[in-house]
N, C-alpha and C. Protein backbone atom coordinates (compact mmCIF):
# COMPACT_ATOMS: atom_id res chain seq x y z
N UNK A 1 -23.95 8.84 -17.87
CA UNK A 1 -24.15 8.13 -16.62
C UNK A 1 -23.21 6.93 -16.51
N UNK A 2 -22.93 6.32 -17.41
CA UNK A 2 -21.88 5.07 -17.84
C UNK A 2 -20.84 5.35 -17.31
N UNK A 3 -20.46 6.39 -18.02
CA UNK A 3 -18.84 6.81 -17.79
C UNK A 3 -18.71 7.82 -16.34
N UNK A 4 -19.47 8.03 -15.56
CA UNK A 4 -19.64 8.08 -14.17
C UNK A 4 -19.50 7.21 -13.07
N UNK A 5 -20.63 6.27 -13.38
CA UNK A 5 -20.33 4.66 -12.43
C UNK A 5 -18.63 4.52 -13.07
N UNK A 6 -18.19 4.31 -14.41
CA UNK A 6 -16.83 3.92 -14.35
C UNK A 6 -16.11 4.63 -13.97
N UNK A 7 -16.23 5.54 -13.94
CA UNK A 7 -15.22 6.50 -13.21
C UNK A 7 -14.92 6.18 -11.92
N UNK A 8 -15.94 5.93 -11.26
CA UNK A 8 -16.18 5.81 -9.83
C UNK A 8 -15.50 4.35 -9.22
N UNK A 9 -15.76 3.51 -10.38
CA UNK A 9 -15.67 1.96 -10.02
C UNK A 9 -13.90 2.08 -10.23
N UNK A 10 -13.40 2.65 -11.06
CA UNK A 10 -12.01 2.87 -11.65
C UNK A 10 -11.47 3.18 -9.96
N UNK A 11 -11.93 4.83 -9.56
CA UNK A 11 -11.00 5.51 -8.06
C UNK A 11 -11.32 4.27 -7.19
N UNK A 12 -11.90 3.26 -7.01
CA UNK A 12 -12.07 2.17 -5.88
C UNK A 12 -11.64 1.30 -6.11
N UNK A 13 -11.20 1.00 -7.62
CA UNK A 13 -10.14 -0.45 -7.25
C UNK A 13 -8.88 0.58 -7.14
N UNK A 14 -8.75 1.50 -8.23
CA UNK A 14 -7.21 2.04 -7.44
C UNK A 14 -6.97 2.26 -6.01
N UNK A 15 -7.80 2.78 -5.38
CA UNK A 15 -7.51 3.52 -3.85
C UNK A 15 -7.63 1.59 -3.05
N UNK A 16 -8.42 0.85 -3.53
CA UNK A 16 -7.59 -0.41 -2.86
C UNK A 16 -6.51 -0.73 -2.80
N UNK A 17 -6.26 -0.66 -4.48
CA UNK A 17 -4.98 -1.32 -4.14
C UNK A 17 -4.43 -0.73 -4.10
N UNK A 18 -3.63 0.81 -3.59
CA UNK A 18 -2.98 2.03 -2.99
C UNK A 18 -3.22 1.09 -1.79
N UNK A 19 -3.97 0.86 -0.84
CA UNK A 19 -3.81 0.44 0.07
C UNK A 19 -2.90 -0.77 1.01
N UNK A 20 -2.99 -1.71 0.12
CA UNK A 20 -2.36 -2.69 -0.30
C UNK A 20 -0.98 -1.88 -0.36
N UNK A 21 -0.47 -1.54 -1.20
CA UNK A 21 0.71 -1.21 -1.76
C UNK A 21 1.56 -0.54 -0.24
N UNK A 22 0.60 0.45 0.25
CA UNK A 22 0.77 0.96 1.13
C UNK A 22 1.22 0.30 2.94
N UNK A 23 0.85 -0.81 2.77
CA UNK A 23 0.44 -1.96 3.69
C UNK A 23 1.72 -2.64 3.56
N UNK A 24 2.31 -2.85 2.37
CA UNK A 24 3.29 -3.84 1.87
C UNK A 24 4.81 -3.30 2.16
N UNK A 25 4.53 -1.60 1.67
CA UNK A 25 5.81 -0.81 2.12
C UNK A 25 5.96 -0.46 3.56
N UNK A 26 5.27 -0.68 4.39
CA UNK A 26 5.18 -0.39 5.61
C UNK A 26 6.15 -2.10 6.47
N UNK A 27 5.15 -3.06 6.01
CA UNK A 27 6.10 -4.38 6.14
C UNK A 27 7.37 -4.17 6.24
N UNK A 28 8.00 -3.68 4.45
CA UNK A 28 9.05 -3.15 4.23
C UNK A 28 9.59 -2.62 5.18
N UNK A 29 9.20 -1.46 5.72
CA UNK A 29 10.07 -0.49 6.57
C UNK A 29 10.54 -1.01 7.70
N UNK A 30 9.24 -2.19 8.42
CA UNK A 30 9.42 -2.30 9.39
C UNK A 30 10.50 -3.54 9.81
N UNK A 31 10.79 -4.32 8.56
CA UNK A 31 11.61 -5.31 8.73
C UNK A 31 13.01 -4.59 8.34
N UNK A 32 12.97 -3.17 7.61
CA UNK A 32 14.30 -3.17 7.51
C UNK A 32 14.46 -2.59 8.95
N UNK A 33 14.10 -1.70 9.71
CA UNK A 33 14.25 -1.66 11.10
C UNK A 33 14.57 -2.25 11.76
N UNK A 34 14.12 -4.07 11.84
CA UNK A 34 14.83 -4.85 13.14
C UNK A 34 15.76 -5.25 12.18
N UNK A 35 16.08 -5.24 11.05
CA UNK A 35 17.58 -5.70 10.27
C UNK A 35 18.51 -5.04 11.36
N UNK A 36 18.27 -3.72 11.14
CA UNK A 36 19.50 -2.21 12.01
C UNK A 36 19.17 -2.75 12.85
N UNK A 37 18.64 -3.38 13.77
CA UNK A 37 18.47 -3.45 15.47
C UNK A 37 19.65 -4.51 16.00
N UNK A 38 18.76 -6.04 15.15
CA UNK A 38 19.58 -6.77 15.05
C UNK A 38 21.23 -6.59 14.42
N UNK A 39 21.66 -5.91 13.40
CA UNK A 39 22.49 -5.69 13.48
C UNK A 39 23.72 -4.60 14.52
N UNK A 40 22.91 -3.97 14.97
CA UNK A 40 23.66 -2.65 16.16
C UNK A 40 23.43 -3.44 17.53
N UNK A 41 22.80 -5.04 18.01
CA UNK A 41 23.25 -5.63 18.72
C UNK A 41 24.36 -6.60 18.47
């Protein structure tokens, strides 16, 4: 039963911070986008 709850408690901090991570590369993308904008004006 131990190693169940941890199991469980383990996939929910990972899939947070997947989220996060996910959140951060998106930032990423989106600033390199107006880089090219700003630069092709």
């Amino acid at each position: 039963m131990r190693y169940l709850i941890a199991l469980f408690a383990l996939v929910g901090f990972a899939s947070l911070s997947a989220c996060n991570t996910v959140e951060g590369l998106g930032q990423d993308i989106k600033k390199g986008g107006e880089a090219i904008e700003k630069a092709a004006k």
